[in-house]
C-alpha atoms as a PDB file:
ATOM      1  CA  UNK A   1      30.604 -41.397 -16.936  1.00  0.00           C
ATOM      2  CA  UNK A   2      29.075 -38.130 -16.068  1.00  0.00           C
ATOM      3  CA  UNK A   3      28.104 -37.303 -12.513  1.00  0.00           C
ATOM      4  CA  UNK A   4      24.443 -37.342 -11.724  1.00  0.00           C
ATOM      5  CA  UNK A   5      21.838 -35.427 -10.166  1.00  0.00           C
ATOM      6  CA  UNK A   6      21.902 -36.185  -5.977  1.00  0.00           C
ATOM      7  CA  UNK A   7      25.528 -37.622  -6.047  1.00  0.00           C
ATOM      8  CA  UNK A   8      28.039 -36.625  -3.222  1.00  0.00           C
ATOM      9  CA  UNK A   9      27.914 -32.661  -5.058  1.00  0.00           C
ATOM     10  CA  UNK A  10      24.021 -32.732  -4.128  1.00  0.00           C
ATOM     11  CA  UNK A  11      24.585 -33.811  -0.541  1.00  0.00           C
ATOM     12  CA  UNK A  12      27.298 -30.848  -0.029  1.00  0.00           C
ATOM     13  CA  UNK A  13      25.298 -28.276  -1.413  1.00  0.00           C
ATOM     14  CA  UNK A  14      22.120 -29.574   0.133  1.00  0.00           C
ATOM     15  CA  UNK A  15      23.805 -28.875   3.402  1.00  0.00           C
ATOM     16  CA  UNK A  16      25.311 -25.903   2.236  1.00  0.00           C
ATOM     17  CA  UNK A  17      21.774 -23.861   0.693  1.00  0.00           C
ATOM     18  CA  UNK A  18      19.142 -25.309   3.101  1.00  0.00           C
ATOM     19  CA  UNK A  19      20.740 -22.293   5.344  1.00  0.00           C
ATOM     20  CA  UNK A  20      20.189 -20.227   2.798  1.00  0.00           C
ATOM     21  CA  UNK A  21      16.652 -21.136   1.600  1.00  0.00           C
ATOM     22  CA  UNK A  22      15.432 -20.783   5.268  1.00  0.00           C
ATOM     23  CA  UNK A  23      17.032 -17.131   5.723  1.00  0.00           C
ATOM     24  CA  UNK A  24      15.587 -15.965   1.714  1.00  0.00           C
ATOM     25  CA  UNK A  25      12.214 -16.950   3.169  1.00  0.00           C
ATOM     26  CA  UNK A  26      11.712 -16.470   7.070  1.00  0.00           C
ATOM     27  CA  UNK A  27      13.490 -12.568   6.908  1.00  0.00           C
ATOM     28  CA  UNK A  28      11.609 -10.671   3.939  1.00  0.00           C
ATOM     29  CA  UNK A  29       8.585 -12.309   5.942  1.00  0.00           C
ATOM     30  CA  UNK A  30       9.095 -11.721   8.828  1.00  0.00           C
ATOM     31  CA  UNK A  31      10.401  -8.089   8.728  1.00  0.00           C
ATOM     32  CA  UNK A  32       6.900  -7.568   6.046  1.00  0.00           C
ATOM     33  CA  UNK A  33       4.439  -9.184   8.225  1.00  0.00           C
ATOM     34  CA  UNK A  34       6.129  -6.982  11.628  1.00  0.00           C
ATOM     35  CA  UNK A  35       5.846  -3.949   9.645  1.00  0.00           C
ATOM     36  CA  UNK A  36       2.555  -4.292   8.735  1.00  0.00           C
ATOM     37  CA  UNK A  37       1.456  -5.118  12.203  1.00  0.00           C
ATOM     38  CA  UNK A  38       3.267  -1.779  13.745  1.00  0.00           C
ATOM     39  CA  UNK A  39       1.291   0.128  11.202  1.00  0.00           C
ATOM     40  CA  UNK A  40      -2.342  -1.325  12.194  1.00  0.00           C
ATOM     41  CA  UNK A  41      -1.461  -0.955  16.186  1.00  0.00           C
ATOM     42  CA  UNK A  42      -0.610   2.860  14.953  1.00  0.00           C
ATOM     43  CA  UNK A  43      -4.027   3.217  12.744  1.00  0.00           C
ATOM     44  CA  UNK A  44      -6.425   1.376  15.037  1.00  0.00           C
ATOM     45  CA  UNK A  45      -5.912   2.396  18.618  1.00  0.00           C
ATOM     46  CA  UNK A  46      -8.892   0.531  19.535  1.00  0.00           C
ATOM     47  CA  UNK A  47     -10.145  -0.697  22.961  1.00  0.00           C
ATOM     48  CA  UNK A  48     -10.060  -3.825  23.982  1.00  0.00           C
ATOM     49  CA  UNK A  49      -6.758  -4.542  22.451  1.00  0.00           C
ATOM     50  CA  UNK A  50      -7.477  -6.370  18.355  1.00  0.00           C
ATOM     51  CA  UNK A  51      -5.060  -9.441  18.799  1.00  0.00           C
ATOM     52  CA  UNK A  52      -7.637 -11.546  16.408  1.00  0.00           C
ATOM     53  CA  UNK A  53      -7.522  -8.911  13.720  1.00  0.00           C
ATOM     54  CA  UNK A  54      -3.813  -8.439  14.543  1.00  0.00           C
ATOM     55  CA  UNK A  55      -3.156 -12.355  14.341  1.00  0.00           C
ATOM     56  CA  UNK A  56      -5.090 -12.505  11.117  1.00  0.00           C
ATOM     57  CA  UNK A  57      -3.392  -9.583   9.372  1.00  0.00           C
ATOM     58  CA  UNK A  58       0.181 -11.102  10.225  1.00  0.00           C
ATOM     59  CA  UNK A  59      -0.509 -14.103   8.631  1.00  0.00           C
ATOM     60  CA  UNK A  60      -2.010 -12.634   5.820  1.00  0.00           C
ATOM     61  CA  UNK A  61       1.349 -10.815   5.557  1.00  0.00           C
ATOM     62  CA  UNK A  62       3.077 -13.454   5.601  1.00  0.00           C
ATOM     63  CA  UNK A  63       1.274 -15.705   3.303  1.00  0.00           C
ATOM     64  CA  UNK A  64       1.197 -12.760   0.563  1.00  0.00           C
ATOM     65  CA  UNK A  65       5.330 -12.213   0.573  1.00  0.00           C
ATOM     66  CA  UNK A  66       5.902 -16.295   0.837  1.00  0.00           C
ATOM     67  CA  UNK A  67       3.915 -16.777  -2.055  1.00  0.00           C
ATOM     68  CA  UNK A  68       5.426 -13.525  -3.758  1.00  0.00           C
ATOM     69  CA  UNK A  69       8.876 -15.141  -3.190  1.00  0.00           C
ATOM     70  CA  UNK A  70       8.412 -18.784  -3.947  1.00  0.00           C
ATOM     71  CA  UNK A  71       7.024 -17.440  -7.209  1.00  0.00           C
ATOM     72  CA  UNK A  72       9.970 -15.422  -8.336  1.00  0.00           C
ATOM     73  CA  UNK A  73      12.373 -18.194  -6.779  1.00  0.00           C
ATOM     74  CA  UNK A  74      10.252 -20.477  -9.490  1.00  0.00           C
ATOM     75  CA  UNK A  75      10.524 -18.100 -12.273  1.00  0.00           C
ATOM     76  CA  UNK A  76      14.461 -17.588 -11.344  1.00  0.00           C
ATOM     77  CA  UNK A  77      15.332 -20.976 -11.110  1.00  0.00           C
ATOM     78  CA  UNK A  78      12.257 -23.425 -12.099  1.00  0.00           C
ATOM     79  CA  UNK A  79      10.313 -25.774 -10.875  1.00  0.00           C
ATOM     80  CA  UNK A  80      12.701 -27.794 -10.611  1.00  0.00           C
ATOM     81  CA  UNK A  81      14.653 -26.326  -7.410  1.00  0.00           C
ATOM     82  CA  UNK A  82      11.664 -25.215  -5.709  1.00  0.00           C
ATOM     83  CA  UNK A  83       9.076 -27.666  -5.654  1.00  0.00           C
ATOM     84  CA  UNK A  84      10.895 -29.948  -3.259  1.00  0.00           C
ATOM     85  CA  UNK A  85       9.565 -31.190   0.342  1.00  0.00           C
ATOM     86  CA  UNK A  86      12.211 -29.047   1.976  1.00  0.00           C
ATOM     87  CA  UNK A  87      11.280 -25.615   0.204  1.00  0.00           C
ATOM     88  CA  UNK A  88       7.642 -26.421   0.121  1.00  0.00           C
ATOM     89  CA  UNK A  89       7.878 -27.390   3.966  1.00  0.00           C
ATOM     90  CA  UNK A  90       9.617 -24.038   4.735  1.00  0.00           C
ATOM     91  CA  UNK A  91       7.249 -21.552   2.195  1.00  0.00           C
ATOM     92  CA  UNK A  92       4.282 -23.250   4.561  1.00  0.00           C
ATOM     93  CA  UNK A  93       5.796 -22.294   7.299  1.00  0.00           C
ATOM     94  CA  UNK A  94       6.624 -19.057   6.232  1.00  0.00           C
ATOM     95  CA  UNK A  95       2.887 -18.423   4.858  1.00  0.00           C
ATOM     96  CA  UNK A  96       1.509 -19.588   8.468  1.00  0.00           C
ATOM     97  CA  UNK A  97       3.336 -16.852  10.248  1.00  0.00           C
ATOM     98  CA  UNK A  98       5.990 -19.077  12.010  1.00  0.00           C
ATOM     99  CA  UNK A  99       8.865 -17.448  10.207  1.00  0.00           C
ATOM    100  CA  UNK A 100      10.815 -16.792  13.120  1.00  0.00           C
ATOM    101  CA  UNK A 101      11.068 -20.646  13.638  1.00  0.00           C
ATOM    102  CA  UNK A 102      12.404 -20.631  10.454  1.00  0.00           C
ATOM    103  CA  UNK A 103      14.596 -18.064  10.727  1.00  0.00           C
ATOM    104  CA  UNK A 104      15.954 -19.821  13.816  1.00  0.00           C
ATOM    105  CA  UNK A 105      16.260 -22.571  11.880  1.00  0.00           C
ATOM    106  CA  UNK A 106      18.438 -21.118   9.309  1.00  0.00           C
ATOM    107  CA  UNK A 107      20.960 -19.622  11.606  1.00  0.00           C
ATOM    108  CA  UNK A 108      20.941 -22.554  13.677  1.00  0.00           C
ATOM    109  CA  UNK A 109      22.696 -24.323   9.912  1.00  0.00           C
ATOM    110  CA  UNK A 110      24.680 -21.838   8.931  1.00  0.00           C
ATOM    111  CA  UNK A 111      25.344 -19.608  11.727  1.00  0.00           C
ATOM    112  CA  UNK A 112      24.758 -16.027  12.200  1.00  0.00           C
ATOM    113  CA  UNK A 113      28.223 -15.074  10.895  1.00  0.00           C
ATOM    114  CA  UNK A 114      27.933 -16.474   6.987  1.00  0.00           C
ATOM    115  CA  UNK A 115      24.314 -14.906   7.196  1.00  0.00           C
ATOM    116  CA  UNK A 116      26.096 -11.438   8.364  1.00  0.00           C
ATOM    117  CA  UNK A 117      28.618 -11.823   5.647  1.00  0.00           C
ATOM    118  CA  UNK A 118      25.165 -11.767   2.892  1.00  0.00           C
ATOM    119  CA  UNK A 119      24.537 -13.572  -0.569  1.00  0.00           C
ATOM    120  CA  UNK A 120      23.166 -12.513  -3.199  1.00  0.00           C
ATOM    121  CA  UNK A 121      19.673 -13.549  -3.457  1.00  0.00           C
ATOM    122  CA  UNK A 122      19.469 -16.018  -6.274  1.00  0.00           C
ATOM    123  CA  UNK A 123      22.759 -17.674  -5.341  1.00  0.00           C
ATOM    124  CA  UNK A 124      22.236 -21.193  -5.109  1.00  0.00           C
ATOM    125  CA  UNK A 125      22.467 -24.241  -7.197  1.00  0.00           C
ATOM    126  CA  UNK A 126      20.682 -27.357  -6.399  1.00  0.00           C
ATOM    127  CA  UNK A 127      22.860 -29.699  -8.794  1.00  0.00           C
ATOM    128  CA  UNK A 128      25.641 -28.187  -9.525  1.00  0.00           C
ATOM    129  CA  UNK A 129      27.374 -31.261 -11.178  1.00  0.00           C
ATOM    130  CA  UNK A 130      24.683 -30.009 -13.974  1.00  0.00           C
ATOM    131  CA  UNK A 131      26.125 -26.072 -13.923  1.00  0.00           C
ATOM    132  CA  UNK A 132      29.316 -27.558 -14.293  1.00  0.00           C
ATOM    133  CA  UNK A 133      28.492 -30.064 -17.438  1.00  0.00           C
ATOM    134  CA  UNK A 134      26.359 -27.145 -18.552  1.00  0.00           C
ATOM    135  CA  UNK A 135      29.353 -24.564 -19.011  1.00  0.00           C
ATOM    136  CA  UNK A 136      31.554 -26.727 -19.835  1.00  0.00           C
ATOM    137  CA  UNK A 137      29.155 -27.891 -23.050  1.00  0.00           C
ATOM    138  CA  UNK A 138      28.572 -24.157 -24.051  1.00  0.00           C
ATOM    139  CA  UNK A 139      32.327 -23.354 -23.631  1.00  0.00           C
ATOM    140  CA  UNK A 140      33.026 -26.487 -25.597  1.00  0.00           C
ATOM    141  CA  UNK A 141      35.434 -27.589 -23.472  1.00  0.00           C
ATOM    142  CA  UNK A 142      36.522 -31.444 -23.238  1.00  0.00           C
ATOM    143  CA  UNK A 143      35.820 -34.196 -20.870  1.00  0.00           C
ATOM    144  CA  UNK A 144      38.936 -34.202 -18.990  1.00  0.00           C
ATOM    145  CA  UNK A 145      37.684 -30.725 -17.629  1.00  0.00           C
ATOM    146  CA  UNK A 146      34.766 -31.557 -16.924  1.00  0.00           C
ATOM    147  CA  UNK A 147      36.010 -34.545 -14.568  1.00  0.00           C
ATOM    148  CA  UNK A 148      38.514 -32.571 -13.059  1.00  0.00           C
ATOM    149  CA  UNK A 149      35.881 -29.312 -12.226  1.00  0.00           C
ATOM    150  CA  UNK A 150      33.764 -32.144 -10.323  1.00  0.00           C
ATOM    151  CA  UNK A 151      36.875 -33.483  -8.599  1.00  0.00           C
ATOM    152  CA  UNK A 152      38.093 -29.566  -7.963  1.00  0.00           C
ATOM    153  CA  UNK A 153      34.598 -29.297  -6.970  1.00  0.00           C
ATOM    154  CA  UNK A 154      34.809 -31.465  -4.096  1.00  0.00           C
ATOM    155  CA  UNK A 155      38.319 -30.680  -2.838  1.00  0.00           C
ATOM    156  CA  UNK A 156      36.644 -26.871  -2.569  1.00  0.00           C
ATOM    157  CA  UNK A 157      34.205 -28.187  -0.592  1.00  0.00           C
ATOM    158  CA  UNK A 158      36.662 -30.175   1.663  1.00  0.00           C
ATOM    159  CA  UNK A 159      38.325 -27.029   2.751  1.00  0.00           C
ATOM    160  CA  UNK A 160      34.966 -25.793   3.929  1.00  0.00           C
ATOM    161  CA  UNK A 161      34.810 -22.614   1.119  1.00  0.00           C
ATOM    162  CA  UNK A 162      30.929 -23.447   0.076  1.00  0.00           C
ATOM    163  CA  UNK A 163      29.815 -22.259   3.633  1.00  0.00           C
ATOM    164  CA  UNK A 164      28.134 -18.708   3.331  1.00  0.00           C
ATOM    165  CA  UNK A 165      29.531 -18.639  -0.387  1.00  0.00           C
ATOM    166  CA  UNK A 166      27.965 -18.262  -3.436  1.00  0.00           C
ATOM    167  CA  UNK A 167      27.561 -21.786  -5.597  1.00  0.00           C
ATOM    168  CA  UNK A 168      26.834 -19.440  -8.424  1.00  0.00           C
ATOM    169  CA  UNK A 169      30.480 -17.872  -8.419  1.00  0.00           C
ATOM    170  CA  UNK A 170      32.445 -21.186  -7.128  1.00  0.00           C
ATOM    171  CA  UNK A 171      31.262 -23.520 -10.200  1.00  0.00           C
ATOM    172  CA  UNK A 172      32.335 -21.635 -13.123  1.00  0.00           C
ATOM    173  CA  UNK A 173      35.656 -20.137 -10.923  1.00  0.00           C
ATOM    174  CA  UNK A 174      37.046 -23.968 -11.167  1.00  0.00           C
ATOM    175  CA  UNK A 175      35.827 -24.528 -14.696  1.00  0.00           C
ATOM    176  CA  UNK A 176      38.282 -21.192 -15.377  1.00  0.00           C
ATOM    177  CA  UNK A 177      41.373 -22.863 -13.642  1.00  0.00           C
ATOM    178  CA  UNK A 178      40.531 -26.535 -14.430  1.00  0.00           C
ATOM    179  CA  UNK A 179      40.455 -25.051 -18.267  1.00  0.00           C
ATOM    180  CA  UNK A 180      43.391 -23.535 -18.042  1.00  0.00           C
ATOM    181  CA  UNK A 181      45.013 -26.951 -16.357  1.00  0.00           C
ATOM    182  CA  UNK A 182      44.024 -28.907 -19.201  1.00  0.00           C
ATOM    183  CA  UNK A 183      45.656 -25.917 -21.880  1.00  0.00           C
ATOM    184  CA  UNK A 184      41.850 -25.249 -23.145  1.00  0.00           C
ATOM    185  CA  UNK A 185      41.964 -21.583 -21.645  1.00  0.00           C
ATOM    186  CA  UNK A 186      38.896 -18.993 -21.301  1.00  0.00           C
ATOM    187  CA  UNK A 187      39.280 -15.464 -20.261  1.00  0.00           C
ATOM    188  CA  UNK A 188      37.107 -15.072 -17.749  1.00  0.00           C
ATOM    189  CA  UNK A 189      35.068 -12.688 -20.179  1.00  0.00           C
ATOM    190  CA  UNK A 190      34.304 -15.798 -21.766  1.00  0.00           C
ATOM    191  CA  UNK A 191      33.269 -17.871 -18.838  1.00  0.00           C
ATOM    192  CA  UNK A 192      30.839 -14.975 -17.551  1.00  0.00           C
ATOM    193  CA  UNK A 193      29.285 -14.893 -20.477  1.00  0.00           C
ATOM    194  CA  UNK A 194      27.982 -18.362 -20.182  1.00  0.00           C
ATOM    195  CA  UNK A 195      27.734 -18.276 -16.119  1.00  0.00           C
ATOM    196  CA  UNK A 196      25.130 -17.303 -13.562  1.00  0.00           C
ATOM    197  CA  UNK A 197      27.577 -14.495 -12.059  1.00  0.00           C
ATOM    198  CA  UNK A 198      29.560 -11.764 -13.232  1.00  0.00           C
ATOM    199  CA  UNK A 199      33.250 -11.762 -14.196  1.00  0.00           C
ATOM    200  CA  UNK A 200      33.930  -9.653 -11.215  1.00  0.00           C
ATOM    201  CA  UNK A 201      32.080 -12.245  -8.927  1.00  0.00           C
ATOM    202  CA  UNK A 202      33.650 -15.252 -10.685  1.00  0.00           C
ATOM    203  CA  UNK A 203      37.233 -13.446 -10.238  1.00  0.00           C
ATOM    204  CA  UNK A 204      36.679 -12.912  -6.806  1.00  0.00           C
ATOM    205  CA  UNK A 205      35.762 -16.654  -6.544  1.00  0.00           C
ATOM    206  CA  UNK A 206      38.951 -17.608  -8.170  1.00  0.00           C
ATOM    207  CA  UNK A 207      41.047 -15.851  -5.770  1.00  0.00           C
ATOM    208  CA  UNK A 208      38.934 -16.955  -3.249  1.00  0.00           C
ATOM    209  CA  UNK A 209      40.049 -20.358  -4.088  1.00  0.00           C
ATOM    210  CA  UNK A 210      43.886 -19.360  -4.464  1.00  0.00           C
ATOM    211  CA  UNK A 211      44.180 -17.500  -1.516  1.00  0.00           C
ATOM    212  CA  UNK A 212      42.567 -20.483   1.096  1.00  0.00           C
ATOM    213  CA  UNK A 213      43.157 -23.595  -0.239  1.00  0.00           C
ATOM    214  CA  UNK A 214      46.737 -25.557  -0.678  1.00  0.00           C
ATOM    215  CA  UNK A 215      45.434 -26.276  -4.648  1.00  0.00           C
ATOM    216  CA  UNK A 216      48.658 -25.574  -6.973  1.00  0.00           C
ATOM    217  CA  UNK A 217      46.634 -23.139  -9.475  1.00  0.00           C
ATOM    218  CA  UNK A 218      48.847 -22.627 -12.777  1.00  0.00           C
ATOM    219  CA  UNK A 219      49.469 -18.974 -13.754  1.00  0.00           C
ATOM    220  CA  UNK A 220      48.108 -18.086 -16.898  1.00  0.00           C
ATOM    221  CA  UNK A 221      50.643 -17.422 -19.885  1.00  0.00           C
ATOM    222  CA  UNK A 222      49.539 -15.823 -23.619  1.00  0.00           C
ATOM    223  CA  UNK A 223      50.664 -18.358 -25.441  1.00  0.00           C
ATOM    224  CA  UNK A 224      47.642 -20.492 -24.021  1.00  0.00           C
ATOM    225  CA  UNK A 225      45.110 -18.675 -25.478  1.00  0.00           C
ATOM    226  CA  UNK A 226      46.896 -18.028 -29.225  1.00  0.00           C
ATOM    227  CA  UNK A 227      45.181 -21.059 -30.796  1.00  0.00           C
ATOM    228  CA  UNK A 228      41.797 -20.508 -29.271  1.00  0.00           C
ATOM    229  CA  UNK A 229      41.512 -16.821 -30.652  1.00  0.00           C
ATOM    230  CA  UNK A 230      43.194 -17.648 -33.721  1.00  0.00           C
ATOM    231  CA  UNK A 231      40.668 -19.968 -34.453  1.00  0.00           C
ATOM    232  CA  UNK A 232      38.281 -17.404 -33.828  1.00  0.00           C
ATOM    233  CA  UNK A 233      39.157 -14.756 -35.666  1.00  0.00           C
ATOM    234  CA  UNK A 234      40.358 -17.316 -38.249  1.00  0.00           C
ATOM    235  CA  UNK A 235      43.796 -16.921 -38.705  1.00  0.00           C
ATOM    236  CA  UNK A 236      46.621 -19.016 -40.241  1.00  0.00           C
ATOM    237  CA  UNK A 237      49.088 -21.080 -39.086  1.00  0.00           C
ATOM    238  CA  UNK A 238      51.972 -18.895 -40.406  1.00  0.00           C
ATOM    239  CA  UNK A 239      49.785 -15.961 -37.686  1.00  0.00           C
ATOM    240  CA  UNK A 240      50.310 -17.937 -34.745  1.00  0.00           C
ATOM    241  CA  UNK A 241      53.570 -18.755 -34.916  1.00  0.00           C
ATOM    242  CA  UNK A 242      54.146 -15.164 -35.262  1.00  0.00           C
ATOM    243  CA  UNK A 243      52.595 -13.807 -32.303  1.00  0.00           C
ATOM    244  CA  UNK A 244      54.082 -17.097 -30.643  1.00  0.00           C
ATOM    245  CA  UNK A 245      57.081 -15.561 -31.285  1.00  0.00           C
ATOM    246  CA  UNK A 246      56.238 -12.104 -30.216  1.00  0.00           C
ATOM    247  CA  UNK A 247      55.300 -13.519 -26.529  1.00  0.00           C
ATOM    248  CA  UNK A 248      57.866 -15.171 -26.311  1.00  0.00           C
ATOM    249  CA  UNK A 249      60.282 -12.240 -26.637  1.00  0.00           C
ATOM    250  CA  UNK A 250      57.439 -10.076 -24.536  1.00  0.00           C
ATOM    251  CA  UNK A 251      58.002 -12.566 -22.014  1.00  0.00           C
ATOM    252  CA  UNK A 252      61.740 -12.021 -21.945  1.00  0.00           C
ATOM    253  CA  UNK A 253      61.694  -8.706 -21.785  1.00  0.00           C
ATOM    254  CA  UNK A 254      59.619  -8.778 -18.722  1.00  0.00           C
ATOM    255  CA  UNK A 255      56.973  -6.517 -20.685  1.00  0.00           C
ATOM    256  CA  UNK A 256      53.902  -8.614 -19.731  1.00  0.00           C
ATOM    257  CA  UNK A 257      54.710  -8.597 -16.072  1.00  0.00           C
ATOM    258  CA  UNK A 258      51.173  -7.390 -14.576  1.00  0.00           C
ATOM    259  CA  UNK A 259      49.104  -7.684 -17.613  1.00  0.00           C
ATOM    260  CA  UNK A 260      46.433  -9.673 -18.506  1.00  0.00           C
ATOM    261  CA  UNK A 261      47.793 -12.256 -20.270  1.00  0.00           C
ATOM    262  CA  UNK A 262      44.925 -12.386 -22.966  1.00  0.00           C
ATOM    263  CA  UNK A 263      45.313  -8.741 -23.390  1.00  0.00           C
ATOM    264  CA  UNK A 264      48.744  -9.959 -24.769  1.00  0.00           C
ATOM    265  CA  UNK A 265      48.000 -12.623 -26.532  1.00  0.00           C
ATOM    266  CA  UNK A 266      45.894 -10.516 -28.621  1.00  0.00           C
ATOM    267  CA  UNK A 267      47.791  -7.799 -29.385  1.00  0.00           C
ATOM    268  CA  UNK A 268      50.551 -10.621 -30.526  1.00  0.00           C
ATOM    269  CA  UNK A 269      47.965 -11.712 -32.714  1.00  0.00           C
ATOM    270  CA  UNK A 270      46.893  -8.092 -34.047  1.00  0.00           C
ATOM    271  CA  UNK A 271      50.165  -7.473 -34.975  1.00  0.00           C
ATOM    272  CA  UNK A 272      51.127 -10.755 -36.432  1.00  0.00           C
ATOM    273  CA  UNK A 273      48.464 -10.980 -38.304  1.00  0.00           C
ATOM    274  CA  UNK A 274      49.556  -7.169 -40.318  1.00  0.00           C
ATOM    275  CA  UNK A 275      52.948  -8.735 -40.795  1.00  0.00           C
ATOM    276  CA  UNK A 276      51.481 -11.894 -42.328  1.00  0.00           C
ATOM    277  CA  UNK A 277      49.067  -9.911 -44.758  1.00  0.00           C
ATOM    278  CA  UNK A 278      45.949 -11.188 -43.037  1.00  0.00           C
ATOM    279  CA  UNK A 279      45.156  -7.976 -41.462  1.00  0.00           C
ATOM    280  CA  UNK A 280      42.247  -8.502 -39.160  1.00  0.00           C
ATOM    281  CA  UNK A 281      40.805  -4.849 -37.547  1.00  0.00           C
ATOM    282  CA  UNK A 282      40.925  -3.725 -33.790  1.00  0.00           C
ATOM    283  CA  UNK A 283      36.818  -3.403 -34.121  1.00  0.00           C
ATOM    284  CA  UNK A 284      36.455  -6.773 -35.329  1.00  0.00           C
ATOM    285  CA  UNK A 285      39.087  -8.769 -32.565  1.00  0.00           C
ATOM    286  CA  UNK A 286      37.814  -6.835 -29.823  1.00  0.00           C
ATOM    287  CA  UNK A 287      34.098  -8.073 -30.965  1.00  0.00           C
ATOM    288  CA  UNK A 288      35.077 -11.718 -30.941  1.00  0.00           C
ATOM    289  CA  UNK A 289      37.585 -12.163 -28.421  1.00  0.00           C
ATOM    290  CA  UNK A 290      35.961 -10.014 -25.784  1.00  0.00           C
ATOM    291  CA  UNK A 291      39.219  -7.975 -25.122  1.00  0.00           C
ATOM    292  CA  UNK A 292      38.560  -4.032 -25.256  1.00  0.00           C
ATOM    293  CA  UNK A 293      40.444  -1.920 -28.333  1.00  0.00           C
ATOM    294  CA  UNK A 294      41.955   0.490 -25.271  1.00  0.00           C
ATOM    295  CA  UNK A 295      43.638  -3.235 -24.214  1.00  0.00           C
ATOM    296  CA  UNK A 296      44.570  -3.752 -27.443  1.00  0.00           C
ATOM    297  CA  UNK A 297      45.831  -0.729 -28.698  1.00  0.00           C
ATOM    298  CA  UNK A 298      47.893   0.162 -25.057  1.00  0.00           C
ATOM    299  CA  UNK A 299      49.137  -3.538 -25.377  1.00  0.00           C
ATOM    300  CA  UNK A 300      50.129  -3.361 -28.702  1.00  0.00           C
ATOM    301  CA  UNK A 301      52.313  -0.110 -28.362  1.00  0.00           C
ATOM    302  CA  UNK A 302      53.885  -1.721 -25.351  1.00  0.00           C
ATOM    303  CA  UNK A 303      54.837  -4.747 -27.430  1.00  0.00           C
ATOM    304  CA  UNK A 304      56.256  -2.578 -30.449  1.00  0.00           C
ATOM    305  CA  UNK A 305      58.308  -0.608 -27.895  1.00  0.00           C
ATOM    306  CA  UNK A 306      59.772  -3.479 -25.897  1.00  0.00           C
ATOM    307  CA  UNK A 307      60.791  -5.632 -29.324  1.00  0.00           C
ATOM    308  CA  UNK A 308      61.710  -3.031 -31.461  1.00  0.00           C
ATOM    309  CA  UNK A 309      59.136  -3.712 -34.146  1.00  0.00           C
ATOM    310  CA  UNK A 310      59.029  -2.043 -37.683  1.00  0.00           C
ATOM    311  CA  UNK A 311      56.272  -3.176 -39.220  1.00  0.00           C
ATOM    312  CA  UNK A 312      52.808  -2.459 -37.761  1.00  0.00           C
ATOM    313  CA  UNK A 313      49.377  -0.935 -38.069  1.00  0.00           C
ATOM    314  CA  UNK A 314      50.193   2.771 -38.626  1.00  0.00           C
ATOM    315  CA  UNK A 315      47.690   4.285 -36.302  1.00  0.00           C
ATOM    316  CA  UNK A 316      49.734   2.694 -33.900  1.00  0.00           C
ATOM    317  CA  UNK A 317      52.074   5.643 -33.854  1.00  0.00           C
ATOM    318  CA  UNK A 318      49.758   8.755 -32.565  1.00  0.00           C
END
């Protein structure tokens, strides 16, 4: 059965974004509601000192940029995430000029370290058992990796590597290895295109994981992806056996040491697909599969050097 909505991944992102929320309101506030003050005092240099037209012009402020903020936080990620009694209890706040307290409030959860280290504004996810079953769906990936990205999930969260990270990166990071665990690879062109963060954020993630956790991640190898883009680009049997073939001697030959290892598994396929007669263009496997026709053409060459092959696109040669 799926997870649901305010499960144990609710709770540890609760206590992970409330940190968050707090700083996303209380600092453009604050810092907007200060600045306006320091201009009146400059403008009106009036006798006896204004501290009711000062008081009323800092709240003002500060009601103006909460509201500004809840709105686009609304717009960014519904109603759904921000009309809850903990966001609605800190935008009042906020609005009534107390947005030191909640500043305060935010360090005091996460402390002032993780808030140093930044976020990107829109980070968060309130349920992300949903991101996860919601990638995994448009990837159309199978159940088993959706269980294990929740149980992945939770061991990332054990180490303590949610604190001052973004949820937004983390979630589709361990759909990318727990895919690749359950030989249903993506190239992480593929995942980002489906994500809330970049491929250079969700990379980052993924080493992020790697590099602080005792998780055995699997290396990836070409010959994982071959049936995936094969299907895609609708090639034969007789194809990717092939360009199973041509990894395999690429991987003897040490020629795909520090490459990406869909970069290779294309260019097999580009070139075992010529030999078989079901010639497939650079333009049109570079559309589909995401890799770039530089990778494909600088892989290619590197695989016709290091096996000796004969027959292949003739462009190939300049």
């Amino acid at each position: 059965m799926l997870a649901r909505p305010g499960d144990k991944l609710g709770v540890l992102v609760m206590e992970e974004e409330m940190n968050l929320v707090c700083l996303r309101y209380s600092v453009p506030v604050f810092l907007s509601a200060a600045l306006a003050s320091i201009l009146f005092l400059f403008v009106a240099a009036s006798t006896p000192f204004p501290w009711l037209d000062l008081l009323f012009l800092y709240v003002l402020v500060s009601a103006t940029v909460t509201a500004a903020i809840f709105a686009f936080r609304t717009v960014i990620h519904g109603s759904g995430t921000t009309f809850n009694i903990f966001e609605l209890g800190i935008a009042g706040l906020s609005a009534s000029g107390m947005s030191l307290v909640v500043a305060v409030l935010g360090l005091f959860l996460s402390g002032i370290i993780d808030y140093i280290k930044g976020d990107p504004w829109i980070g968060e996810l309130e349920s992300p058992e949903e991101e996860i079953q919601r990638i995994v769906a448009e990837l159309d990936l199978s159940e088993n990796v959706y269980s294990d990205a929740v149980q992945l999930f939770e061991k990332v969260a054990d180490f303590g590597l949610l604190k001052g990270r973004n949820i937004s990166e983390i979630v589709p990071a361990i759909i990318y290895i727990t895919a690749r665990e359950n030989n249903e690879p993506k190239t992480l062109e593929e995942v980002s295109e489906v994500a809330r963060a970049s491929k250079k954020e969700i990379g980052r993630a993924y080493r992020h994981i790697g590099r602080n956790t005792e998780i055995p991640i699997r290396p990836s190898h070409p010959a994982d992806f071959l049936d995936d883009f094969a299907s895609k680009m609708r090639l034969g049997d007789n194809v990717v056996e092939r360009a199973d073939e041509i990894v395999e001697g690429a991987v003897q030959s040490s020629v795909v040491s520090g490459k990406s290892p869909a970069g290779i598994a294309v260019s097999a396929l580009y070139l075992a697909s010529h030999i078989e007669g079901e010639r497939r263009s650079m333009n049109d496997m570079s559309r589909t599969l995401g890799i770039t026709t530089v990778t494909i053409r600088n892989r290619s060459k590197d695989l016709i050097d290091a096996l000796g092959l004969e027959d292949y696109p003739e462009h190939l040669d300049s």
